[in-house]
Protein backbone atom coordinates (compact mmCIF):
# COMPACT_ATOMS: atom_id res chain seq x y z
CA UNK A 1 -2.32 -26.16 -4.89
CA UNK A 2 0.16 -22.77 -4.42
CA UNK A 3 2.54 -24.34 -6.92
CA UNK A 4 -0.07 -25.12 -9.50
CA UNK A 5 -1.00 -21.47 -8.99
CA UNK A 6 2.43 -20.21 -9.74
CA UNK A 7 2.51 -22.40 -12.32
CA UNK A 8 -0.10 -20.93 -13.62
CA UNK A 9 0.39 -16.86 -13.48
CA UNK A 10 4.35 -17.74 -15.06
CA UNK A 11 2.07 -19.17 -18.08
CA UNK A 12 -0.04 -16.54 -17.61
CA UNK A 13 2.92 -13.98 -17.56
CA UNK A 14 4.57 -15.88 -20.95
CA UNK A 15 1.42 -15.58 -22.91
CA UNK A 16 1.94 -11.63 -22.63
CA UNK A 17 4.92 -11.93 -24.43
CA UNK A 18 5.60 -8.09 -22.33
CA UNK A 19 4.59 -5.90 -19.92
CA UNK A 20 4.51 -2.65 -17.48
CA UNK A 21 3.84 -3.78 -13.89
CA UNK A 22 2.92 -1.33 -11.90
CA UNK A 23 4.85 -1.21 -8.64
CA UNK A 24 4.80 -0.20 -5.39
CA UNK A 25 7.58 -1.61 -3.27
CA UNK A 26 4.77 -4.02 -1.69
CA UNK A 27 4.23 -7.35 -1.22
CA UNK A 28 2.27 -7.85 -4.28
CA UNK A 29 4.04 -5.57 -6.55
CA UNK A 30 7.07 -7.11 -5.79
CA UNK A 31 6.41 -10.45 -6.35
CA UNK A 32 5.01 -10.00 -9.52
CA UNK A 33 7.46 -7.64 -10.80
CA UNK A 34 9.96 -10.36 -10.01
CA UNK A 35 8.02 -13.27 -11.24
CA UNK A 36 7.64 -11.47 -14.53
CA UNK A 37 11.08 -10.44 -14.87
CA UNK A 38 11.97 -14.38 -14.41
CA UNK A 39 9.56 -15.53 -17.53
CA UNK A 40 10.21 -12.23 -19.52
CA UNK A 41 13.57 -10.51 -18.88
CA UNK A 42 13.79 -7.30 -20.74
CA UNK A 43 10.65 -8.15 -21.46
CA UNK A 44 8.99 -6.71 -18.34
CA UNK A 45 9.56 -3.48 -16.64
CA UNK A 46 8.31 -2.33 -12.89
CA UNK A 47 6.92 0.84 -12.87
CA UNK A 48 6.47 3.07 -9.76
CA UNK A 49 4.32 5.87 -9.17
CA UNK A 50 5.78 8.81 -7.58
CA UNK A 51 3.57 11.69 -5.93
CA UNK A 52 3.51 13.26 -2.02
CA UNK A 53 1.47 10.15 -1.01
CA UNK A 54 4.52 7.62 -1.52
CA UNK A 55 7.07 7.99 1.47
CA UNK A 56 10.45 8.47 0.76
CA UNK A 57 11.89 5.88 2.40
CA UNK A 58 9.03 3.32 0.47
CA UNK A 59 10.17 4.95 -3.09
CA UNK A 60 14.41 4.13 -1.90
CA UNK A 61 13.39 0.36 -0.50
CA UNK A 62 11.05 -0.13 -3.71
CA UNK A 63 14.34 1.18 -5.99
CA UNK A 64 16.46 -0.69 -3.96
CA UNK A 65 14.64 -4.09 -4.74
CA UNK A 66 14.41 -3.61 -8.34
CA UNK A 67 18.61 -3.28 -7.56
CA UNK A 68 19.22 -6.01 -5.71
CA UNK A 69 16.82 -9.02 -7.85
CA UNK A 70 17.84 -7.69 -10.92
CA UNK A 71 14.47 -6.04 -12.26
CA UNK A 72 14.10 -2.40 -14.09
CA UNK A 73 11.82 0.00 -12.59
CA UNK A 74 11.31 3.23 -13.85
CA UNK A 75 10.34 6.15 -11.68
CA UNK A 76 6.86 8.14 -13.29
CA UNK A 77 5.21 11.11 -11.80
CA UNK A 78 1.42 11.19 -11.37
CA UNK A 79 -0.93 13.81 -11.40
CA UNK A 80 -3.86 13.03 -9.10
CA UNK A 81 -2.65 15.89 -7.16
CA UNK A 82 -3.72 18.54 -9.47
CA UNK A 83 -7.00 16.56 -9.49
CA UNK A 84 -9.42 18.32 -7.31
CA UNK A 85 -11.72 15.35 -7.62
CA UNK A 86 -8.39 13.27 -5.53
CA UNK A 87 -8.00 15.88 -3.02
CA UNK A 88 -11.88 15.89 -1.73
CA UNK A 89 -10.74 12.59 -0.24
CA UNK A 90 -14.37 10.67 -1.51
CA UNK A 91 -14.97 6.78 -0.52
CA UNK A 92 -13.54 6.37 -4.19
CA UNK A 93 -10.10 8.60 -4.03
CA UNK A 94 -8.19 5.22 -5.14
CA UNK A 95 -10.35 5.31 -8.34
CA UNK A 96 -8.90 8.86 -9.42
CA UNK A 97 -5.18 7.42 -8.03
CA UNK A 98 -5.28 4.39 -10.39
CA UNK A 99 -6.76 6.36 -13.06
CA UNK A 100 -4.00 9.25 -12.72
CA UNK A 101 -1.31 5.83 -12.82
CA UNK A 102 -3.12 4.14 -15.65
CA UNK A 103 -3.37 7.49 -17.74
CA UNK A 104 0.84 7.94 -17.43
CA UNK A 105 1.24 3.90 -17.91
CA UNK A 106 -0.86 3.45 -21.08
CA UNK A 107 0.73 5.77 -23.21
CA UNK A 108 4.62 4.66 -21.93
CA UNK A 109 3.66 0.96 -22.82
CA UNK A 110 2.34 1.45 -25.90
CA UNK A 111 5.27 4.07 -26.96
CA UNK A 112 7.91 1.26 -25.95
CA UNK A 113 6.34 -2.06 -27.20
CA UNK A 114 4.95 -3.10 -23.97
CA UNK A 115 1.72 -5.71 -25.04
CA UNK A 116 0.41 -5.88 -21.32
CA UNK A 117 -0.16 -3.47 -18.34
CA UNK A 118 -0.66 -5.36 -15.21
CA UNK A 119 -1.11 -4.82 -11.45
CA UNK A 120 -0.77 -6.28 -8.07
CA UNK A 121 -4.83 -6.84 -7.28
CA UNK A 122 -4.97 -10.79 -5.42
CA UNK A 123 -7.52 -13.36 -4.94
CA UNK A 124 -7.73 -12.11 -1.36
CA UNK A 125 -8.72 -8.70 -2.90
CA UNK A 126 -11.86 -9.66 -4.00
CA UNK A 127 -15.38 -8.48 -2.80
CA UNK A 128 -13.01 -5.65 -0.38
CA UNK A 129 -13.49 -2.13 -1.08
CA UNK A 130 -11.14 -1.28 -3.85
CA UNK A 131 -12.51 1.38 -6.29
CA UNK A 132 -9.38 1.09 -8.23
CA UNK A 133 -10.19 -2.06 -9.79
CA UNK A 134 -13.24 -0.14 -11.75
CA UNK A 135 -10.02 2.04 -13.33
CA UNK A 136 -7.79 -0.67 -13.86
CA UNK A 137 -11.27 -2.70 -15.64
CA UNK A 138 -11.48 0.65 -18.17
CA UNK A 139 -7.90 0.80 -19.33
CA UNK A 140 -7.60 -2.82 -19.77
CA UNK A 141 -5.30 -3.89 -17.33
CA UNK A 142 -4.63 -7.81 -15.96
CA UNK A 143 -4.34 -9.26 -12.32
CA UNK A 144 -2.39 -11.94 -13.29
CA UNK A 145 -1.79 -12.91 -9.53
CA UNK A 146 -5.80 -12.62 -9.31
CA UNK A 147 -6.30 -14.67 -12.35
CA UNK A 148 -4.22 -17.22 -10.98
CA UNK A 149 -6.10 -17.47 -8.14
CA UNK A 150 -3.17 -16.33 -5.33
CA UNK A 151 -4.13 -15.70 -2.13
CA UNK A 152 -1.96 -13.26 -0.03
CA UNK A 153 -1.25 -15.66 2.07
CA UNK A 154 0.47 -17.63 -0.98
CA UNK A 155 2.02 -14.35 -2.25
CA UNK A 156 4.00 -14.16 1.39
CA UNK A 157 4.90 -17.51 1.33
CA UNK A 158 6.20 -17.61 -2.57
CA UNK A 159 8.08 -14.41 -1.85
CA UNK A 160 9.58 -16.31 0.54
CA UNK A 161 10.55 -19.23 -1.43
CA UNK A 162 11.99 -16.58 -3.84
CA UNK A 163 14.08 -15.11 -1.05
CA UNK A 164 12.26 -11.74 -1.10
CA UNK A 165 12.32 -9.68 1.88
CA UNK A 166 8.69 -8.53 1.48
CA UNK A 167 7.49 -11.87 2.62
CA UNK A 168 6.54 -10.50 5.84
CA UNK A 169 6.33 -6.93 4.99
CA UNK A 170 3.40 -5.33 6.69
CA UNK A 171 0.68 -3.92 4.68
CA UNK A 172 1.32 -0.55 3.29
CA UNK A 173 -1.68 1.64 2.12
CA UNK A 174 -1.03 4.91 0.24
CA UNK A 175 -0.59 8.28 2.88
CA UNK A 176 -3.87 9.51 1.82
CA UNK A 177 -5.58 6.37 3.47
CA UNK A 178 -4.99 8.03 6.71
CA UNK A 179 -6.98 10.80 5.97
CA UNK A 180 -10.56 10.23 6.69
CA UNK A 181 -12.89 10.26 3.84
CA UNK A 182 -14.69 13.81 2.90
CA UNK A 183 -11.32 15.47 4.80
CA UNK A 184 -9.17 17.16 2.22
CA UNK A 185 -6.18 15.30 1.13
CA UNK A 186 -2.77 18.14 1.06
CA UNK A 187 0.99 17.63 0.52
CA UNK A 188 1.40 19.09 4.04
CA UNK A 189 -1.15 16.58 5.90
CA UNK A 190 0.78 13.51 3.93
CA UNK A 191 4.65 15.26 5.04
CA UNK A 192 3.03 15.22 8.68
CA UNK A 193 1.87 11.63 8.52
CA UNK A 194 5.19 10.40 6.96
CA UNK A 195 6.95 11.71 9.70
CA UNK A 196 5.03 10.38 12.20
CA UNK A 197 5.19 7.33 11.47
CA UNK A 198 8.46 7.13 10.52
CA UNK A 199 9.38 8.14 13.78
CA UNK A 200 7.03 4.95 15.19
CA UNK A 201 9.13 2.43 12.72
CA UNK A 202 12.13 3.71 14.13
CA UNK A 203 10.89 2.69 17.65
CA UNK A 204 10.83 -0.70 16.33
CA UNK A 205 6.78 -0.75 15.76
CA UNK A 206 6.04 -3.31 13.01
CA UNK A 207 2.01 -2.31 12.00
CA UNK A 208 1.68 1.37 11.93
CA UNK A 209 -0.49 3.70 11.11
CA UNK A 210 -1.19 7.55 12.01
CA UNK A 211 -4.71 8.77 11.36
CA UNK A 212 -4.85 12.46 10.57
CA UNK A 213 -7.82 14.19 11.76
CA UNK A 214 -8.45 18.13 11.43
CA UNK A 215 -10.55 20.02 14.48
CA UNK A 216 -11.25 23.86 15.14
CA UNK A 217 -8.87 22.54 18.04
CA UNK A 218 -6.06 21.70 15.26
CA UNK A 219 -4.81 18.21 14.59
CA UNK A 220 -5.30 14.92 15.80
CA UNK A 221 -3.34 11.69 15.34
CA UNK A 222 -5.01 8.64 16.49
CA UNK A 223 -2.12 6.01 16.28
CA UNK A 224 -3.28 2.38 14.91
CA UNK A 225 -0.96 -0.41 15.99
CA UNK A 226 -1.20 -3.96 15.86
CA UNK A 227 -2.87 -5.89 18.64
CA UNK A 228 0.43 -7.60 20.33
CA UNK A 229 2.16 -3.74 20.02
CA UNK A 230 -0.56 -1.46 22.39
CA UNK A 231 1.30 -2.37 25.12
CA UNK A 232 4.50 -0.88 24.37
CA UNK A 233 3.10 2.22 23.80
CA UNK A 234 1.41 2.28 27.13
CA UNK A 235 4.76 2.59 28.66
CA UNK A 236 5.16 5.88 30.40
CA UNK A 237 8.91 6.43 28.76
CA UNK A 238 7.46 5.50 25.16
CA UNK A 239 4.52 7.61 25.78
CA UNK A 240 6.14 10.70 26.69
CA UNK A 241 8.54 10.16 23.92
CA UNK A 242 5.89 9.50 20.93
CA UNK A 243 3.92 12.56 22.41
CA UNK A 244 6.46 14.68 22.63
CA UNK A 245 8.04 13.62 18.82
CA UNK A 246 4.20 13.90 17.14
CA UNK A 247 4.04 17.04 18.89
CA UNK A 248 6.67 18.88 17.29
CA UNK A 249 6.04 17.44 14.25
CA UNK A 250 2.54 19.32 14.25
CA UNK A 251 -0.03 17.46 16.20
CA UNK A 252 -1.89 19.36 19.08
CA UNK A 253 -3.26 16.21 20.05
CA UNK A 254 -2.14 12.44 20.10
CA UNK A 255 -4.16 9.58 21.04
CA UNK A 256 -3.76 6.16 20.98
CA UNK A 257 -6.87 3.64 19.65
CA UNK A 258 -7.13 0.76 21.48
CA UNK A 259 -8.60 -1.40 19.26
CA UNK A 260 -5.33 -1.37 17.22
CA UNK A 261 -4.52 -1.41 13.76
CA UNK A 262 -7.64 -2.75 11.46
CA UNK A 263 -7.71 -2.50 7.81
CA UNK A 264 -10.36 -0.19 6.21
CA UNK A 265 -10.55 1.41 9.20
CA UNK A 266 -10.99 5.05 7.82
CA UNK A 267 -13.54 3.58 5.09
CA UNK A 268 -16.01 2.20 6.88
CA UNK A 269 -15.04 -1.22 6.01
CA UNK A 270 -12.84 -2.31 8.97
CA UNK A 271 -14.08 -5.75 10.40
CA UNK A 272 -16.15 -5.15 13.45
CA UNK A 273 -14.27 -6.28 17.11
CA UNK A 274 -16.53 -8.50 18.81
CA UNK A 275 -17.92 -8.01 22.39
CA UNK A 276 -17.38 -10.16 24.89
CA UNK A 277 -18.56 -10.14 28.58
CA UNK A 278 -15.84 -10.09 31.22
CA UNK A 279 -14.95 -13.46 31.79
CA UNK A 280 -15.50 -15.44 29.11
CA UNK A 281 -13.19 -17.56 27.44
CA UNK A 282 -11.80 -16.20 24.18
């Protein structure tokens, strides 16, 4: 079934003829930036949005890929920061980030002779909360990994195949994700964040993330990990260390949330944890 599904998007990818991708450096992005440079060569080109809600070290890896398997990517700056509608945070921010991407993307395509923009959305993707589908659906652009009905499960395990190192690459949401919805969105909130959890990935902490909350108190990071990596930060020595680190970087308070790392869960559309009375078998 996976291979008739490749199969299928490198048809799928041929029948373009060309085309933008836009990229990201993640697990999607880069499959499907490498998959098209296979079927089109010089055909295809990877391009990757740059703006204070990309971390650095995301922008060199995502470069560094396009390096290393052989694929162009092309650096753009986006504008969704001068978009007040963007910095109000809303349940829809990724609307007005897509848009900001697919209003640079459009007009660089069609100036080069590129037939097709397309984009990393999956099969997995569908029916979660992903307001930038609605801007990708007005300028036109494909899924080709949706339309070839990929899972991200598949994606992984192609990448794999393909001898990507993304295969196992944790999820990576934009910077603004950790800023609750209806809390402004600022270049100095995102630097804060990247640092943060920079600092955790350097501790050898695989899923990360640091929520950013604002209080008449000051700021709050609530650190998301994933469930097998809470204990590690329980650890008196990594405790104090983490603390003291977030601390200087900013944060009057750090706290960790013990029900770990769950996805959507600044948007209201994390998956519920179950409750369980002591005892039972799990």
């Amino acid at each position: 079934m996976t291979e008739a599904k490749f199969s299928h998007l490198r048809e799928l990818l041929r029948s373009y003829g060309s085309c933008v991708v836009a990229y990201s450096g993640g697990v999607d992005s880069v499959f499907l930036a490498k998959v098209a440079h296979d079927v089109l060569g010089a055909s295809a080109l990877a391009a990757i949005a740059d703006s204070p809600s990309l971390p650095r070290q995301e922008l060199a890896e995502a470069l560094a890929l396009g390096e290393r398997f052989g694929f162009p990517v092309r650096v753009v700056r986006t504008a969704e920061f001068s978009d007040d509608r963007y910095l109000a945070n809303p349940l829809n921010r990724c609307y007005f980030c897509k848009h900001a991407l697919f209003t640079e993307l459009t007009p660089l395509a069609r100036a080069e002779g590129f037939a097709v923009l397309a984009y990393g959305e999956n099969a997995s993707d569908v029916g979660d909360h992903r307001p930038g589908a609605q801007a990708a659906t007005e300028f036109a652009v494909r899924a080709p990994l949706k339309e070839a009905g990929l899972t991200k499960a598949e994606i992984r395990e192609l990448s794999g195949r393909l001898g990507l190192p993304t295969a196992d690459k944790p999820q990576m949401a934009c910077l603004s994700s950790r800023v609750p919805p209806g809390e402004r969105v600022t270049p100095e909130k995102l630097a804060m964040i990247e640092a943060a959890e920079l600092h955790l990935r350097s501790l050898g902490l695989f899923d990360v993330r640091v929520r950013h909350h604002e209080s008449a108190a000051g700021a709050l990071a609530r650190i998301e990990l994933g469930a097998r990596e809470v204990d590690r930060m329980l650890d008196p020595n990594m405790r104090q260390s983490v603390a003291s680190r977030l601390q200087a970087i900013g944060y009057g308070h750090v706290t960790l949330d013990l029900l770990g790392y769950r996805r959507g869960a600044n948007n209201g559309t994390a998956a519920p944890i179950p409750f369980r009375e002591p005892g039972t078998v799990h």
